[in-house]
PDB file of N, CA and C in Angstrom:
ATOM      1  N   UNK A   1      -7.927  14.119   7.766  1.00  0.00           N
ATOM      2  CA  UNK A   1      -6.895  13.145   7.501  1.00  0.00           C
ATOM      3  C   UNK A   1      -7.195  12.489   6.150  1.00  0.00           C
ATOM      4  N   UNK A   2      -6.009  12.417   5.191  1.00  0.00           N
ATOM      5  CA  UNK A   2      -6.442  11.943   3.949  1.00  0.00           C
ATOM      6  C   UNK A   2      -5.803  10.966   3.970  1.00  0.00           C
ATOM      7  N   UNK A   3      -6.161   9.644   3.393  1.00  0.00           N
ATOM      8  CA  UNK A   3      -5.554   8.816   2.888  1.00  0.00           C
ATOM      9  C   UNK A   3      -4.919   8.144   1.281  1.00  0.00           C
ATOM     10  N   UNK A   4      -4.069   7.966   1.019  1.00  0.00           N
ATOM     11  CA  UNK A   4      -3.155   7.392  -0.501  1.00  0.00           C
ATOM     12  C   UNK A   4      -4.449   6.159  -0.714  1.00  0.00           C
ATOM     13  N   UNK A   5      -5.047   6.261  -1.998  1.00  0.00           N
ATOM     14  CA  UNK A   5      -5.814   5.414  -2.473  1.00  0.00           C
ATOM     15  C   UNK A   5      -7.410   4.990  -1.768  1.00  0.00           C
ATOM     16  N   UNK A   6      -7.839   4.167  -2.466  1.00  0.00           N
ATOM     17  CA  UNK A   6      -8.548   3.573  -2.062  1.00  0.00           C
ATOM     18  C   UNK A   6      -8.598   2.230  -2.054  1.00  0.00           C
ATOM     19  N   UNK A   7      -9.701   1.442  -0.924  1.00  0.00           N
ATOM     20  CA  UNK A   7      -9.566   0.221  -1.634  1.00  0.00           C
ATOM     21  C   UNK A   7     -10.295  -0.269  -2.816  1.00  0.00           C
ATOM     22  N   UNK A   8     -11.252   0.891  -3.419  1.00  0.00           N
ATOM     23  CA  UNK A   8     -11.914   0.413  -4.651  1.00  0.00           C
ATOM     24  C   UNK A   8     -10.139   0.309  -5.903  1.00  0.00           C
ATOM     25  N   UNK A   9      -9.165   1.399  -5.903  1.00  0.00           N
ATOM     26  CA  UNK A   9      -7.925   1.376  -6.656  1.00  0.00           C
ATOM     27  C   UNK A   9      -7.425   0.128  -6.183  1.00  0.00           C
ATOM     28  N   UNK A  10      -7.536  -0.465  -5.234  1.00  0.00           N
ATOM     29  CA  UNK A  10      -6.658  -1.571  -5.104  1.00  0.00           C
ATOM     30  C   UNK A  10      -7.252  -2.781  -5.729  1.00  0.00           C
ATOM     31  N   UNK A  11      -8.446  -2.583  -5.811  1.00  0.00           N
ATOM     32  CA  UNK A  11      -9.238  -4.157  -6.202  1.00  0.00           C
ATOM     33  C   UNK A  11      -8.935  -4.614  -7.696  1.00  0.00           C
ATOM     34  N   UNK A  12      -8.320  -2.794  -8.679  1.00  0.00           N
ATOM     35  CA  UNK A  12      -8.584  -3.322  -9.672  1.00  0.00           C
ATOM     36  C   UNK A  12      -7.311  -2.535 -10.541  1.00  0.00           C
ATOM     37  N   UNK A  13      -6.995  -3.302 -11.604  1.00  0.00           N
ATOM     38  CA  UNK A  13      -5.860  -2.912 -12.379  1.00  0.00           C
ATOM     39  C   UNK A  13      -6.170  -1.919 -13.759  1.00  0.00           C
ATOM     40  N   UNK A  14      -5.492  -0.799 -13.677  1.00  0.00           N
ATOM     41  CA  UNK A  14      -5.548   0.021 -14.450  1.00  0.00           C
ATOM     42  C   UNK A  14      -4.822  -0.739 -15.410  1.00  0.00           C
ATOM     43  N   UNK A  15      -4.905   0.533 -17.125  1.00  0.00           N
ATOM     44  CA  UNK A  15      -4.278   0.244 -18.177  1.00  0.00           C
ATOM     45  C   UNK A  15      -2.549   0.800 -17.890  1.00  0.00           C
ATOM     46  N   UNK A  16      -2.291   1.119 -16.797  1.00  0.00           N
ATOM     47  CA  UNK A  16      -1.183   2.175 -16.878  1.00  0.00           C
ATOM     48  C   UNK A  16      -0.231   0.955 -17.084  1.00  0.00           C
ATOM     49  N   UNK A  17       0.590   1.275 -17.945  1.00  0.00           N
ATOM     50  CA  UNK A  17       2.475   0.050 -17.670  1.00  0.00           C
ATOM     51  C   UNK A  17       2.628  -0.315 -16.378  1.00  0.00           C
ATOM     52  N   UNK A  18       2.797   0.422 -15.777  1.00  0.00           N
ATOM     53  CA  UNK A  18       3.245  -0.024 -14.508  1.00  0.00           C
ATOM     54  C   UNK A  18       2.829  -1.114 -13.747  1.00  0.00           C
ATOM     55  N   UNK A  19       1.008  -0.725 -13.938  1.00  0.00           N
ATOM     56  CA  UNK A  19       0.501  -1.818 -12.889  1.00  0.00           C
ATOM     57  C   UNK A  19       0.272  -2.802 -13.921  1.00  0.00           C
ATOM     58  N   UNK A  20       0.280  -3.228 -15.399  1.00  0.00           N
ATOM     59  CA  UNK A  20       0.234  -4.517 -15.976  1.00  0.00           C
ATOM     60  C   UNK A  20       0.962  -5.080 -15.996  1.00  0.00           C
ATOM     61  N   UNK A  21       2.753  -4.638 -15.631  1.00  0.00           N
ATOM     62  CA  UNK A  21       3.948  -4.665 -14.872  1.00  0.00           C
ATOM     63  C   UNK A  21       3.642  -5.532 -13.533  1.00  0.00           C
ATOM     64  N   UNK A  22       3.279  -4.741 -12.795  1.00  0.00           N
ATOM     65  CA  UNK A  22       3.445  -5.007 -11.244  1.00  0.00           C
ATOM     66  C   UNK A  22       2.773  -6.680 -11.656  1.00  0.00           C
ATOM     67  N   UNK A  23       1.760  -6.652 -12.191  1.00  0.00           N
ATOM     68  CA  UNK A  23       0.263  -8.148 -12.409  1.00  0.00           C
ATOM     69  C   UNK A  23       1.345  -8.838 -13.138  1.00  0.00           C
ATOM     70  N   UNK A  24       1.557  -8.688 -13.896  1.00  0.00           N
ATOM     71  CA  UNK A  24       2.164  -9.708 -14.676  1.00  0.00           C
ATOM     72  C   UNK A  24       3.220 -10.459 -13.640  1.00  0.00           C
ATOM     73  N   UNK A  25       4.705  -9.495 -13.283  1.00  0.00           N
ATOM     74  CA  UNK A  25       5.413 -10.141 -12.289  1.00  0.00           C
ATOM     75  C   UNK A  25       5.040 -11.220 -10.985  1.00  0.00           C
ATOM     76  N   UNK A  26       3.853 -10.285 -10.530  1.00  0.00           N
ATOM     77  CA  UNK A  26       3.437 -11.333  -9.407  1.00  0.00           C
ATOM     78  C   UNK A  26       2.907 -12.646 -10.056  1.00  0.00           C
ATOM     79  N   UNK A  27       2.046 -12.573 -10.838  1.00  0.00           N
ATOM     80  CA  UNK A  27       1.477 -13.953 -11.643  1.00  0.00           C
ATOM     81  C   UNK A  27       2.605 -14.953 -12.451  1.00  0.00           C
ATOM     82  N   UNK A  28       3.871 -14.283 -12.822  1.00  0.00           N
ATOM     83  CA  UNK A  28       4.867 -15.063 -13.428  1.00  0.00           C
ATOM     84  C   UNK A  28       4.643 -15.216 -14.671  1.00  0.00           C
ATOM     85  N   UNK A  29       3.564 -14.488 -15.367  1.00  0.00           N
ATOM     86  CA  UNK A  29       3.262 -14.644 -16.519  1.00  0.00           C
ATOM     87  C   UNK A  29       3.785 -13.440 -17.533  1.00  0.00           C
ATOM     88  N   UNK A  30       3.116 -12.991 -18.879  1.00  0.00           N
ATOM     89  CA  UNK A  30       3.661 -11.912 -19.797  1.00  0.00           C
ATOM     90  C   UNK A  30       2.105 -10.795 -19.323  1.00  0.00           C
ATOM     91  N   UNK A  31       3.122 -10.088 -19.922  1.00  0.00           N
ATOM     92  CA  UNK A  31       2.230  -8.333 -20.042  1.00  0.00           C
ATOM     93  C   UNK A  31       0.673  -9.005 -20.965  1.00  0.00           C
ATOM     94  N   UNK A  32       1.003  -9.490 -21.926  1.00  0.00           N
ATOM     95  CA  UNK A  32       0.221  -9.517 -22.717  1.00  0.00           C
ATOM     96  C   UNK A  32      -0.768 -10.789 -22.361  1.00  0.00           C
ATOM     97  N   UNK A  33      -0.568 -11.462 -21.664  1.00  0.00           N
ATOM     98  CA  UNK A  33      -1.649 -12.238 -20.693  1.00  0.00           C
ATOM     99  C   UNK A  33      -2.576 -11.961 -20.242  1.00  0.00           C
ATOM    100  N   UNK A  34      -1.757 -10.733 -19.114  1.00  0.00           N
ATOM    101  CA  UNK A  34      -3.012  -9.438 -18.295  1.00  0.00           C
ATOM    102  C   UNK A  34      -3.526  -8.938 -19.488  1.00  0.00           C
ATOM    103  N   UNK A  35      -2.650  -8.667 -20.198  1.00  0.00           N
ATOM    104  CA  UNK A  35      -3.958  -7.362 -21.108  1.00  0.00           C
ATOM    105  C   UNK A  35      -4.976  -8.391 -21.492  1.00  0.00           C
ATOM    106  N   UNK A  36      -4.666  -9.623 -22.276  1.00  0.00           N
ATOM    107  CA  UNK A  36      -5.958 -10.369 -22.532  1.00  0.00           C
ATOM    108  C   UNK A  36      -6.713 -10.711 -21.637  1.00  0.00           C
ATOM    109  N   UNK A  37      -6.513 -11.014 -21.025  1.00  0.00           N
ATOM    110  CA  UNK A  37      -7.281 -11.471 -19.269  1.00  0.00           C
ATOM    111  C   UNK A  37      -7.862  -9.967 -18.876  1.00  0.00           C
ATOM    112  N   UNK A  38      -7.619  -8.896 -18.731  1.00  0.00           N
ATOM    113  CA  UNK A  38      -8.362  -7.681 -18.291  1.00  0.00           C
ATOM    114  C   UNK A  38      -9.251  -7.188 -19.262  1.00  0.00           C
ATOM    115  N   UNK A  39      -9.323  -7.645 -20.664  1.00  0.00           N
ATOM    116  CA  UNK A  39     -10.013  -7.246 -22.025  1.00  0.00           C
ATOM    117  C   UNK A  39     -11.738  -8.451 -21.756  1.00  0.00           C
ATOM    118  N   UNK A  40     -11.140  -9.676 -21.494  1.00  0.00           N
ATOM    119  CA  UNK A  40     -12.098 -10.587 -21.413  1.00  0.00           C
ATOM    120  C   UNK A  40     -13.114 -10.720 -19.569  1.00  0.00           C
ATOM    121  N   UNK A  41     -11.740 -10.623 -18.572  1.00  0.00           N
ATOM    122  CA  UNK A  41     -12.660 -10.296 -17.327  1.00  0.00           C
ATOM    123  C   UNK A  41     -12.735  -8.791 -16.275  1.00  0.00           C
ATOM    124  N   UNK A  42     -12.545  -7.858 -17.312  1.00  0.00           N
ATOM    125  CA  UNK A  42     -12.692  -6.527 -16.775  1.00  0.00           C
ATOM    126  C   UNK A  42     -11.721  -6.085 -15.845  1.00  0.00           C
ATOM    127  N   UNK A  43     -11.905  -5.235 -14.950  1.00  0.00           N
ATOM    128  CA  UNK A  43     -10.137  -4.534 -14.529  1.00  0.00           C
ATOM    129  C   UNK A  43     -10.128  -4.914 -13.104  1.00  0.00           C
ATOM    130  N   UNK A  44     -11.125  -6.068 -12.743  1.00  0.00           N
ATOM    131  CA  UNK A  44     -11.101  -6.325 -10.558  1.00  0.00           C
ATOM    132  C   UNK A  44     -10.184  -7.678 -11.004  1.00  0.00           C
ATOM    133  N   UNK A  45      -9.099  -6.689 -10.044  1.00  0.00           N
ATOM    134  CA  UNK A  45      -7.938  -7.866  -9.931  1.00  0.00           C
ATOM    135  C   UNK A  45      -7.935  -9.275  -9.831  1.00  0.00           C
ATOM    136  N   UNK A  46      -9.214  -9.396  -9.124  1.00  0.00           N
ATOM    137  CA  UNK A  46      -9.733 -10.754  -8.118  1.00  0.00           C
ATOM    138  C   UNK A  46     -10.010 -12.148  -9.953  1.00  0.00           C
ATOM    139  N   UNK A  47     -10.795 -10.789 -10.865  1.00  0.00           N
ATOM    140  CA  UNK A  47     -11.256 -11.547 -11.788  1.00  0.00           C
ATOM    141  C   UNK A  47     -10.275 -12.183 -12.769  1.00  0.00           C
ATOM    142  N   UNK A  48      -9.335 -11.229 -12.969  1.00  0.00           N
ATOM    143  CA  UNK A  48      -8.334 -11.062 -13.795  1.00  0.00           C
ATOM    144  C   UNK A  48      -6.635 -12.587 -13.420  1.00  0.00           C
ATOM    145  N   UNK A  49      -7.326 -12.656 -11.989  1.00  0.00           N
ATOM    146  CA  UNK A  49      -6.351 -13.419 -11.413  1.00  0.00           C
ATOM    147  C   UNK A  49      -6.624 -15.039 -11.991  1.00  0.00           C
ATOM    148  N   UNK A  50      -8.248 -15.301 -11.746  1.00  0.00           N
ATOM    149  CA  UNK A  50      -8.984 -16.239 -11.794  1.00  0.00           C
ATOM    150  C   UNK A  50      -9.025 -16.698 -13.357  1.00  0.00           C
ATOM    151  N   UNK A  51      -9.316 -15.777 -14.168  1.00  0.00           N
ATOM    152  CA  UNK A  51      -8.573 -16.005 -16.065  1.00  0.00           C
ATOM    153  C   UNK A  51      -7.314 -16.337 -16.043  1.00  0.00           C
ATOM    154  N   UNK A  52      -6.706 -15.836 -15.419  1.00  0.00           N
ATOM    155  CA  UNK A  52      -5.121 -16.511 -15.768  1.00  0.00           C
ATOM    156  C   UNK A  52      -5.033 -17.677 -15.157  1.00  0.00           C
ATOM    157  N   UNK A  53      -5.654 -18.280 -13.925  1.00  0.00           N
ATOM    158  CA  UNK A  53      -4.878 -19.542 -13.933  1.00  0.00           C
ATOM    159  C   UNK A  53      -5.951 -20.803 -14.143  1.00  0.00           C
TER     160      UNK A  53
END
């Protein structure tokens, strides 16, 4: 039985559009927020959340 993802993929945000997309929307903030925020606290969502607010 295989499963779609992991939870190590979920913890953390790739460079792809989409998911700096998906981060940005939920946070209410710009694309270019996440990218600075993922440049300064690396790609675990958890960290990336905690820089932005």
């Amino acid at each position: 039985m295989s499963t779609r993802g992991s939870k190590v993929e979920r913890n953390s945000v790739s460079d792809q559009p989409h998911e700096i997309k998906y981060e940005a929307n939920k946070e209410g903030t710009s694309r270019q927020t996440i990218k600075d925020a993922k440049k300064s606290a690396g790609n675990q969502r958890g960290a990336i959340e905690k820089k932005i607010i």
